[in-house]
N, C-alpha and C. Protein backbone atom coordinates (compact mmCIF):
# COMPACT_ATOMS: atom_id res chain seq x y z
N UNK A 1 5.01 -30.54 -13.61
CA UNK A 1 4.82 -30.47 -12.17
C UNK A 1 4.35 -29.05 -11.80
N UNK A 2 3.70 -28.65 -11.01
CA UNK A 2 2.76 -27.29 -10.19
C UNK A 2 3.53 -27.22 -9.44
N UNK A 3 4.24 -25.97 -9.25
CA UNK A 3 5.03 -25.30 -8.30
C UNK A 3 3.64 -25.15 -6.94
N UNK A 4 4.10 -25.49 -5.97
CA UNK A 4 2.85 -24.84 -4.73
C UNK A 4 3.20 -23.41 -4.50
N UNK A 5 1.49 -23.26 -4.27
CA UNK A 5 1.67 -21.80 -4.24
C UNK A 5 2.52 -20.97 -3.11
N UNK A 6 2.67 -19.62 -2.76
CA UNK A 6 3.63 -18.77 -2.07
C UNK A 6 3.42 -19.29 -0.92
N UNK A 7 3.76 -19.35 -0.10
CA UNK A 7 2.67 -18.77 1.60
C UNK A 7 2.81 -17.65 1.90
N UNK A 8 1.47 -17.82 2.37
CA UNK A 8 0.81 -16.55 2.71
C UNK A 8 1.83 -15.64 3.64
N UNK A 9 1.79 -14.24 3.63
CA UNK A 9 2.09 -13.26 4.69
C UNK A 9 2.18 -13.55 6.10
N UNK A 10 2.79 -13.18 6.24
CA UNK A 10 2.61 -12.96 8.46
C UNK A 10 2.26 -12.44 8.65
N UNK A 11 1.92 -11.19 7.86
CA UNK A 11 0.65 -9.78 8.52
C UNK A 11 0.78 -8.81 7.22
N UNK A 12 -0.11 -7.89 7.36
CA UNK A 12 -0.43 -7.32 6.26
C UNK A 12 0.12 -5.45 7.21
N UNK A 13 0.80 -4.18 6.31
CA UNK A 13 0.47 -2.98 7.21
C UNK A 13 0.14 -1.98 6.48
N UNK A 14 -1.19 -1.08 6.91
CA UNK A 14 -1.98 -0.54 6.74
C UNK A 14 -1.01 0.67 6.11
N UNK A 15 -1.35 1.71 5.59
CA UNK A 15 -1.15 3.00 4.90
C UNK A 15 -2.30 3.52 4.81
N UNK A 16 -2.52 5.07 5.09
CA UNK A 16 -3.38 6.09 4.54
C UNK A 16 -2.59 7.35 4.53
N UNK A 17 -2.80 8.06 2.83
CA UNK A 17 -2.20 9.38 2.54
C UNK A 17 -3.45 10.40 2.03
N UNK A 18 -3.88 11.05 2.90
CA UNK A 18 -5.10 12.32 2.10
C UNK A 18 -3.74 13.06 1.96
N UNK A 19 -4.04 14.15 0.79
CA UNK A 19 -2.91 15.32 0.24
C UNK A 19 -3.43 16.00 -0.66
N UNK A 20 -2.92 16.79 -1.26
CA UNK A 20 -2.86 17.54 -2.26
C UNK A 20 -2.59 17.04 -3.71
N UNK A 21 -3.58 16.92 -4.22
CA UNK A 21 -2.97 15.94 -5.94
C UNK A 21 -1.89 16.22 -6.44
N UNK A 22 -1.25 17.20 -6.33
CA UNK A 22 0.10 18.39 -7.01
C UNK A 22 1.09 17.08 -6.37
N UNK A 23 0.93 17.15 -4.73
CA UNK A 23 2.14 16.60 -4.46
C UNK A 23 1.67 15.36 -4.94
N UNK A 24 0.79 14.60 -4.59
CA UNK A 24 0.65 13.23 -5.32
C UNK A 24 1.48 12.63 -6.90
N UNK A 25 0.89 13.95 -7.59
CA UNK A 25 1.57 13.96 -8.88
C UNK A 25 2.80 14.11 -8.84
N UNK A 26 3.65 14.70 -7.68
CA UNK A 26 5.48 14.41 -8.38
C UNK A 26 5.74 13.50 -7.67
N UNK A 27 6.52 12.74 -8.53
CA UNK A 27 7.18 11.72 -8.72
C UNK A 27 8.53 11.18 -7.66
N UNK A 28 9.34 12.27 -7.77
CA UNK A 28 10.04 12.12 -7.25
C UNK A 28 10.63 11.62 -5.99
N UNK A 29 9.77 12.08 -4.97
CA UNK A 29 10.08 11.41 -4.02
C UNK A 29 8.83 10.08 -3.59
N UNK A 30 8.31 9.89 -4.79
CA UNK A 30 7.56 8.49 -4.51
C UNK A 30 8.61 7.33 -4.87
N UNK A 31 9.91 7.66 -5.75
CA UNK A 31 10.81 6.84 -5.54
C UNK A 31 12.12 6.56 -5.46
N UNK A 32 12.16 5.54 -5.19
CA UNK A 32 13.55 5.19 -4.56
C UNK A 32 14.65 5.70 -5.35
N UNK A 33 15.75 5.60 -5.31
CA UNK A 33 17.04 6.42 -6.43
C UNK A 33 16.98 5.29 -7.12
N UNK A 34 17.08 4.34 -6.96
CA UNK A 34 17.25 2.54 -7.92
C UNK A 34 16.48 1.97 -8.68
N UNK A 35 15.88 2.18 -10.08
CA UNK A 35 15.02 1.34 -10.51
C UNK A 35 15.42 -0.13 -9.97
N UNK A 36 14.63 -0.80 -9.39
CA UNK A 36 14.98 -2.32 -9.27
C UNK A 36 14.07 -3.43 -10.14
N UNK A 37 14.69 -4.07 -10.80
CA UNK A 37 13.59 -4.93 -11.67
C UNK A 37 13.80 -6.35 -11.20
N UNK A 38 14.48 -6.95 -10.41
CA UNK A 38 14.76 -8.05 -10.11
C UNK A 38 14.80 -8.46 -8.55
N UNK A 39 14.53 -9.34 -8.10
CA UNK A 39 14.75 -9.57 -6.54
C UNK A 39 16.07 -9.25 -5.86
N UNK A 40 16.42 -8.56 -5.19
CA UNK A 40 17.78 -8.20 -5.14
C UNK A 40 17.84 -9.00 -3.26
N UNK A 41 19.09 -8.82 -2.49
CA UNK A 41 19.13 -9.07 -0.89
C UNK A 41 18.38 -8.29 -0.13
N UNK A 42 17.97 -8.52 0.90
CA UNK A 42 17.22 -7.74 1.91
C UNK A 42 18.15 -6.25 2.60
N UNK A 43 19.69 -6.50 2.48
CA UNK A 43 20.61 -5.59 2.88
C UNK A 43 20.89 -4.64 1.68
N UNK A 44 20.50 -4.93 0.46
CA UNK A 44 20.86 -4.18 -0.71
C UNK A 44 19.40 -3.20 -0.55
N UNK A 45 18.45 -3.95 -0.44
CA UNK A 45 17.05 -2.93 -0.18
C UNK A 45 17.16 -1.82 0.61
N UNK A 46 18.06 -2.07 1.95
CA UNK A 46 17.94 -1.35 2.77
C UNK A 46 18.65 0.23 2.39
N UNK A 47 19.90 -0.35 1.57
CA UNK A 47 21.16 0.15 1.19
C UNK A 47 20.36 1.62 -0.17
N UNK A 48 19.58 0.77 -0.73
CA UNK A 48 19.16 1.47 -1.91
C UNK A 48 17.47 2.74 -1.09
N UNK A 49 16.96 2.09 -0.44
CA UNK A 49 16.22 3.34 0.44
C UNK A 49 17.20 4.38 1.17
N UNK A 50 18.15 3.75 2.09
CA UNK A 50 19.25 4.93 3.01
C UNK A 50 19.69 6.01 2.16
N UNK A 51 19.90 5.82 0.91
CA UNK A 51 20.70 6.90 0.26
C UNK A 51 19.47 7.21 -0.86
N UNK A 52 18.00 7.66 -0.79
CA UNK A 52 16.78 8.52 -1.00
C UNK A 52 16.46 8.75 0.43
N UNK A 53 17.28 9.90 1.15
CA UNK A 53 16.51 10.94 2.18
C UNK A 53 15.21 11.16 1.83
N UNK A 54 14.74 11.61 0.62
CA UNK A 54 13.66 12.45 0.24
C UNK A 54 12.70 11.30 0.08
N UNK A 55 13.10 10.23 -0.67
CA UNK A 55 11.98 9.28 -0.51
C UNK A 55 11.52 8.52 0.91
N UNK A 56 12.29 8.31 1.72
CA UNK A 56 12.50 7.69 3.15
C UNK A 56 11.68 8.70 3.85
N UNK A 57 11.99 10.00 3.68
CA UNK A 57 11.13 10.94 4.58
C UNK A 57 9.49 11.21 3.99
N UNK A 58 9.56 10.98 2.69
CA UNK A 58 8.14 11.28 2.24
C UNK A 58 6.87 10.45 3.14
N UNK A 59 6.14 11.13 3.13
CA UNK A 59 4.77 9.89 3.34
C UNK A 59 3.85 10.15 2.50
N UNK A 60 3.76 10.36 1.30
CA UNK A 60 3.33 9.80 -0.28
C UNK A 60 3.31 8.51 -0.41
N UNK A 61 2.36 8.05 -0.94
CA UNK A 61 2.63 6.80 -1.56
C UNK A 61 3.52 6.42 -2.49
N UNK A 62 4.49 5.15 -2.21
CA UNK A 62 5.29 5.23 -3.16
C UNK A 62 4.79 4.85 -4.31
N UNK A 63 5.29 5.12 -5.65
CA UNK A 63 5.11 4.14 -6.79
C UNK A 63 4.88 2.56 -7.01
N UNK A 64 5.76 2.02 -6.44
CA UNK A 64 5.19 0.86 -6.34
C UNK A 64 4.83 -0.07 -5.03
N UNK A 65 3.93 -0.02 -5.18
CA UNK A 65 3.10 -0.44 -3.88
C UNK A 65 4.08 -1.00 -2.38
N UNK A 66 4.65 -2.66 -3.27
CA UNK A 66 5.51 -3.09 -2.17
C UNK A 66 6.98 -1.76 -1.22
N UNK A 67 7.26 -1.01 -1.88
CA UNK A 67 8.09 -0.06 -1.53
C UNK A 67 8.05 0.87 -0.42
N UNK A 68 6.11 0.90 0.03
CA UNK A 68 6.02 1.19 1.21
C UNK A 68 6.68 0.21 2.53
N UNK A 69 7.17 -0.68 2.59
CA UNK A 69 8.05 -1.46 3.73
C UNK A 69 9.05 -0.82 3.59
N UNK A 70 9.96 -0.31 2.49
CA UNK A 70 11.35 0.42 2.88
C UNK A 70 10.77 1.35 3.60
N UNK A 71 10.00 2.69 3.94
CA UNK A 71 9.63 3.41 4.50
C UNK A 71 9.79 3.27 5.99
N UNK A 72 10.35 4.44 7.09
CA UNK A 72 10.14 3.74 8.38
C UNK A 72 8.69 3.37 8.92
N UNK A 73 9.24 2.67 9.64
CA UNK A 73 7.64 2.17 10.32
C UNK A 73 6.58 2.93 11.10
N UNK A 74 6.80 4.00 11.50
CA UNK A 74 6.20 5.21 11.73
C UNK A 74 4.97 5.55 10.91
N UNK A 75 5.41 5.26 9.91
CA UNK A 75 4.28 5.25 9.01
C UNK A 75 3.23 4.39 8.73
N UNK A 76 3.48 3.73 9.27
CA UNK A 76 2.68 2.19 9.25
C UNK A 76 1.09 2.65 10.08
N UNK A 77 0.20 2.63 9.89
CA UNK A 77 -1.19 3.04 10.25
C UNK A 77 -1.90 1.98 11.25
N UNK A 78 -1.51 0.93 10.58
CA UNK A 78 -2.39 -0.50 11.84
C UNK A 78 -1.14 -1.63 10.81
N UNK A 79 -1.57 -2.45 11.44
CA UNK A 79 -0.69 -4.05 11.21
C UNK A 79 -1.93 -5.10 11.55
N UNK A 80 -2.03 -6.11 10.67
CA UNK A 80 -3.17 -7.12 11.11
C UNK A 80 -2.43 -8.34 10.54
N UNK A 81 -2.05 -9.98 11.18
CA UNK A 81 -2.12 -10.66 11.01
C UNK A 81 -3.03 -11.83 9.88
N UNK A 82 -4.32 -11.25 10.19
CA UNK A 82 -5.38 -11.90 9.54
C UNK A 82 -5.82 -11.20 8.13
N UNK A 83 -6.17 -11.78 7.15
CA UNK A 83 -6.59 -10.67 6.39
C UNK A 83 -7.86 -10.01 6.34
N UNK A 84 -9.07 -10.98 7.02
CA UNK A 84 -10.68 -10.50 7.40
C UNK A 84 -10.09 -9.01 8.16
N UNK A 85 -8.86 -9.08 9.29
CA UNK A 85 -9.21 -8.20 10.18
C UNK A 85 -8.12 -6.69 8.88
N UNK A 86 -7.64 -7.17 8.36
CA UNK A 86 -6.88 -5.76 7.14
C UNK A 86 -7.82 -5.86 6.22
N UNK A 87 -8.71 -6.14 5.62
CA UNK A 87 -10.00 -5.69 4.83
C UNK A 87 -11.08 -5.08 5.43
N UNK A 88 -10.99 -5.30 6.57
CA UNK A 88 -11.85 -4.26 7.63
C UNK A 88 -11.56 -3.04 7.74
N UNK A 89 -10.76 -3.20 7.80
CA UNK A 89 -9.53 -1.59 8.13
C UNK A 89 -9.49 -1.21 7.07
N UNK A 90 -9.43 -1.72 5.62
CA UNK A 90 -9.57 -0.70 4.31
C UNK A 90 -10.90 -0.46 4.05
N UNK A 91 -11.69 -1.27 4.81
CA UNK A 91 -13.30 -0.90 4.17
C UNK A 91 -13.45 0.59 5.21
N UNK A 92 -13.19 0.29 6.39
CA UNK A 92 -13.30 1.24 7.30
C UNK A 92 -12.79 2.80 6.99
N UNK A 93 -11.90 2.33 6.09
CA UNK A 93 -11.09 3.90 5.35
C UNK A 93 -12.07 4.44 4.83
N UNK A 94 -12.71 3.34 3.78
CA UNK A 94 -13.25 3.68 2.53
C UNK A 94 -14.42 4.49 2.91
N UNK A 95 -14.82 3.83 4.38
CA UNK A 95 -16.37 4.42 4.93
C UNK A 95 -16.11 5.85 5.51
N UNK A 96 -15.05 6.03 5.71
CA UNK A 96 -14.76 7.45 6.52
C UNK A 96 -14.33 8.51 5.28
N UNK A 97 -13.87 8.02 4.21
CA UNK A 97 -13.41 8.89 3.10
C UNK A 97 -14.47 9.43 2.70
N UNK A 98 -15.54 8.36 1.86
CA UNK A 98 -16.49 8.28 0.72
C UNK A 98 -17.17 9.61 0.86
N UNK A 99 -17.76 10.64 2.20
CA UNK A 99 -18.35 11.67 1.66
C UNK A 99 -17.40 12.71 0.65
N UNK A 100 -16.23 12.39 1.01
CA UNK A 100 -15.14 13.53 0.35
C UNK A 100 -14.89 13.12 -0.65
N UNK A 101 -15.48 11.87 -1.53
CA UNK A 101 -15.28 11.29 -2.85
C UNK A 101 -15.51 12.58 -3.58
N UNK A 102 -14.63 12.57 -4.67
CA UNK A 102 -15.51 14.23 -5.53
C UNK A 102 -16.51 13.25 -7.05
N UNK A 103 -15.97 11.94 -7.75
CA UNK A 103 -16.69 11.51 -7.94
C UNK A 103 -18.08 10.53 -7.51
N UNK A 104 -19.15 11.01 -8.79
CA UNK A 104 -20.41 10.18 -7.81
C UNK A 104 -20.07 8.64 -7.68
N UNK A 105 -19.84 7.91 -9.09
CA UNK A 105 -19.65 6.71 -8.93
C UNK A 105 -18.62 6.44 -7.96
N UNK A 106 -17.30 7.14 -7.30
CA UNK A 106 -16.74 6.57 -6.09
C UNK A 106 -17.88 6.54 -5.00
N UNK A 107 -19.19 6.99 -4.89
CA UNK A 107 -19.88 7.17 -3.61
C UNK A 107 -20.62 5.97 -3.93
N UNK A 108 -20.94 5.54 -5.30
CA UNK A 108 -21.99 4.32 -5.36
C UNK A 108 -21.69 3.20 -4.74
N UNK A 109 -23.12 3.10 -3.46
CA UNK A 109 -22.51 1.77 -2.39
C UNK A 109 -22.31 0.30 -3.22
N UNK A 110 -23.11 0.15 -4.12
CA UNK A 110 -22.64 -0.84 -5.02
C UNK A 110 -21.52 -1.02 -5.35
N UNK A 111 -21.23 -0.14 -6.01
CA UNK A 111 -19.42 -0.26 -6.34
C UNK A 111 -18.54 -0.09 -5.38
N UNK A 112 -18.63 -0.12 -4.45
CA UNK A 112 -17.67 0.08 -3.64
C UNK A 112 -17.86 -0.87 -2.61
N UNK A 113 -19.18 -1.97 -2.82
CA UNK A 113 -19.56 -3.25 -2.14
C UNK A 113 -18.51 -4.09 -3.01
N UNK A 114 -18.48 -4.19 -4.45
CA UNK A 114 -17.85 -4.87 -5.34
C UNK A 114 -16.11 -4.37 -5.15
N UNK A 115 -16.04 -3.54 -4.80
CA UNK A 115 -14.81 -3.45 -4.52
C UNK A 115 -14.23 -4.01 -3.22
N UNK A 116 -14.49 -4.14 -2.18
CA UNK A 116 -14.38 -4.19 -0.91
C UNK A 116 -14.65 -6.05 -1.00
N UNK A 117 -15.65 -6.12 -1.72
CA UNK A 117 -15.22 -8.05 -2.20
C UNK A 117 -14.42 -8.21 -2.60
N UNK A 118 -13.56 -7.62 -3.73
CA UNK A 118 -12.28 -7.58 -4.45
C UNK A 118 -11.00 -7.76 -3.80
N UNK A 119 -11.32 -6.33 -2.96
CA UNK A 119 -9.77 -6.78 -1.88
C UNK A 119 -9.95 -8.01 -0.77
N UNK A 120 -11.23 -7.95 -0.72
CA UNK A 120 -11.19 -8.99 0.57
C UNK A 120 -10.53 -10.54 -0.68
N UNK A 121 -10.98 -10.42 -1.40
CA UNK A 121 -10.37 -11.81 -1.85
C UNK A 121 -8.65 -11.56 -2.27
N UNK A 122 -8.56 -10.77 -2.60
CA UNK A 122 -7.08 -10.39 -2.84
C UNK A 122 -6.10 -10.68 -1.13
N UNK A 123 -6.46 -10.00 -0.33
CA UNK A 123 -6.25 -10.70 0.81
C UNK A 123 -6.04 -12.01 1.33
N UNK A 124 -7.09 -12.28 0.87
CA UNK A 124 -7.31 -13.69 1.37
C UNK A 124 -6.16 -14.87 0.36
N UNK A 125 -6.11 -14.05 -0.52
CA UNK A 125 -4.82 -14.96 -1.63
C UNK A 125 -3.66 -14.48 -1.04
N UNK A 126 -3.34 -13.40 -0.36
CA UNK A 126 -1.70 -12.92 -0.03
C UNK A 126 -1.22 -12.07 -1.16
N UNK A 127 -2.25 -11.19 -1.35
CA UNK A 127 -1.91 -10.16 -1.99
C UNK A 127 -1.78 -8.76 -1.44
N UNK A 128 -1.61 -7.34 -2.22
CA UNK A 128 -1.49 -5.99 -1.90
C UNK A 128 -3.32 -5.81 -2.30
N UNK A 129 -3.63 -4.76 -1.55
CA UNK A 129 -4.95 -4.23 -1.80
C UNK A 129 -4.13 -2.53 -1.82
N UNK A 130 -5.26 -1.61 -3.51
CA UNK A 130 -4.56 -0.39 -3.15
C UNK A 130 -5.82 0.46 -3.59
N UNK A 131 -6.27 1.37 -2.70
CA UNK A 131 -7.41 2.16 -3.62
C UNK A 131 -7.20 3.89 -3.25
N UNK A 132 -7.12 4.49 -4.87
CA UNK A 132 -6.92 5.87 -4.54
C UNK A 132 -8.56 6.62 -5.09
N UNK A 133 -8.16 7.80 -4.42
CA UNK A 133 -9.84 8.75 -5.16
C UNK A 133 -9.76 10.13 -5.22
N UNK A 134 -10.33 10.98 -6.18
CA UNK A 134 -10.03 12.42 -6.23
C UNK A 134 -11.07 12.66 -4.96
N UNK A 135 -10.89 13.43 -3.86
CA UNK A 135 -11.40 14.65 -3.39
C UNK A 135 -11.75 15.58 -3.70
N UNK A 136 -13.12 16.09 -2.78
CA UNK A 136 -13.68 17.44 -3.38
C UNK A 136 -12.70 18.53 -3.01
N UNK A 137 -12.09 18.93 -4.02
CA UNK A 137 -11.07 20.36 -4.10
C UNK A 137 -10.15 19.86 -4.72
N UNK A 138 -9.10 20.30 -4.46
CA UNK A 138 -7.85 19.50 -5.29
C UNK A 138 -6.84 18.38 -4.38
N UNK A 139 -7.94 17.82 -3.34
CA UNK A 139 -7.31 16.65 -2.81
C UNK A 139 -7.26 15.37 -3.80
N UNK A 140 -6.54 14.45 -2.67
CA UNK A 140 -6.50 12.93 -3.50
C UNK A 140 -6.00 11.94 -2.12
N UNK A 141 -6.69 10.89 -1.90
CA UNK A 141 -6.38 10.24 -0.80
C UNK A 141 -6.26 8.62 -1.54
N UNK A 142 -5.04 8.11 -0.40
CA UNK A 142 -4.62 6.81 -1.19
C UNK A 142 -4.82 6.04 0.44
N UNK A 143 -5.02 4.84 -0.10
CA UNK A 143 -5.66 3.79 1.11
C UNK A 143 -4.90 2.74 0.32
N UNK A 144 -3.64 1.82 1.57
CA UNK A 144 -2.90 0.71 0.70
C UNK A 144 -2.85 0.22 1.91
N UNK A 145 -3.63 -1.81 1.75
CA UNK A 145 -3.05 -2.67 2.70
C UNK A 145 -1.60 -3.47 2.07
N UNK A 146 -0.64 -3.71 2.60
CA UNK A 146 0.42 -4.17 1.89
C UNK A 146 1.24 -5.44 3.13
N UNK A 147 0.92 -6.76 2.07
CA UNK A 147 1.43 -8.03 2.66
C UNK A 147 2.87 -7.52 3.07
N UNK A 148 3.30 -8.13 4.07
CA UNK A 148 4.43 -8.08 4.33
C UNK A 148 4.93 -9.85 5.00
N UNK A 149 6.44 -10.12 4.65
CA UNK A 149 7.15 -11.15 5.51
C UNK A 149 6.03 -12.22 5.07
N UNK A 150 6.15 -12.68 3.49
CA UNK A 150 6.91 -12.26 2.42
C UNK A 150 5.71 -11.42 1.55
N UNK A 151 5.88 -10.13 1.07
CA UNK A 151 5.31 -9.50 0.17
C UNK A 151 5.57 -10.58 -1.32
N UNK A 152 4.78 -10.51 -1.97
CA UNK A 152 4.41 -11.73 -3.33
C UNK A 152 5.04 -11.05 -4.12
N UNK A 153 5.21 -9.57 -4.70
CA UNK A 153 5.57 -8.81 -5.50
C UNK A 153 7.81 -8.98 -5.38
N UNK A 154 7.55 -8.31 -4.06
CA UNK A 154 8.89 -8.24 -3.64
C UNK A 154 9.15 -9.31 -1.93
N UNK A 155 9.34 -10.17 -2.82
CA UNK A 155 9.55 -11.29 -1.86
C UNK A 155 10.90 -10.76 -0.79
N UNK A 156 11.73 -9.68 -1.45
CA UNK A 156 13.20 -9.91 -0.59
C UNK A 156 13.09 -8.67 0.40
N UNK A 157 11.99 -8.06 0.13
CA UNK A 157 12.02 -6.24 1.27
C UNK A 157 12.24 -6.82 2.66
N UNK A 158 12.84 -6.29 3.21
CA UNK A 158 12.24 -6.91 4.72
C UNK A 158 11.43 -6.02 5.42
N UNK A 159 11.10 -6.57 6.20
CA UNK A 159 9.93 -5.78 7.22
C UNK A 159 10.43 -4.85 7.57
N UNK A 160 9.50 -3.75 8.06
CA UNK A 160 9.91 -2.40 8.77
C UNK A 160 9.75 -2.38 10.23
N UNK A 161 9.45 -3.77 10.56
CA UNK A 161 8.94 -3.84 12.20
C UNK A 161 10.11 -4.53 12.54
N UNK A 162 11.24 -5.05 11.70
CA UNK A 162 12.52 -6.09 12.37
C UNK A 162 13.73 -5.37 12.04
């Protein structure tokens, strides 16, 4: 028998981090104090972000993608229901970043046509879309749309908007 598939999200919420690669690179407060490997309660999630101050306050991207919902919602950049209208909003990143790409192939409109198909279909399945890029200097900017209510990855996070 075929399990049916997930259903889809209730909305997808936006993230953008330009920074400094240094901080990008530590670790630390990209995560939570808890390795979690298993679906745990929505009150245990909450429980295991409250006690990482340092991760809760960061606005780094976390390590793993879904982990941006523990984050407060403050951070949240846009929210879209639809996913046409949250693949807009990451292409729209991508169009405002790309002169500060420091590589050429991040500037090639081709590849970054093929990418921007990519997430749009990832979307459209009820998935995370995540795209990072070095900057000219020692920047690094991260662009993440992330399903929420129910994220596919971490079905049990709860939203940061309830």
């Amino acid at each position: 028998m075929i399990a049916p598939p997930p259903p889809m999200p209730a909305h997808w919420h936006c993230y953008r981090w330009t920074g400094e690669r240094r901080t990008y690179d530590g670790e630390s407060a990209r995560r939570p104090p808890h390795l979690v490997v298993q679906d745990i309660p929505p009150q245990e999630w909450k429980q295991i972000a409250a006690a990482s101050p340092a991760f809760m306050a960061s606005d780094v991207p976390p390590l793993e993608v879904p982990h941006w919902l523990l984050r407060p919602a403050r951070m949240i950049k846009a929210t879209f229901e639809a996913p046409d209208k949250a693949s807009a909003w990451y292409r729209d990143q991508i169009s405002d970043l790309s002169p500060s790409f420091l590589a050429d192939h991040d500037k090639d409109t081709t590849r970054q046509a093929e990418q921007l198909t990519a997430a749009e279909d990832r979307l459209i399945w009820g998935g995370d879309v995540v795209g990072g890029w070095y900057l000219r200097g020692t920047g690094f900017a991260s662009v993440q749309v992330v399903a929420c209510s129910a994220n596919r990855i971490r079905p049990t996070i709860p939203c940061p908007l309830h």
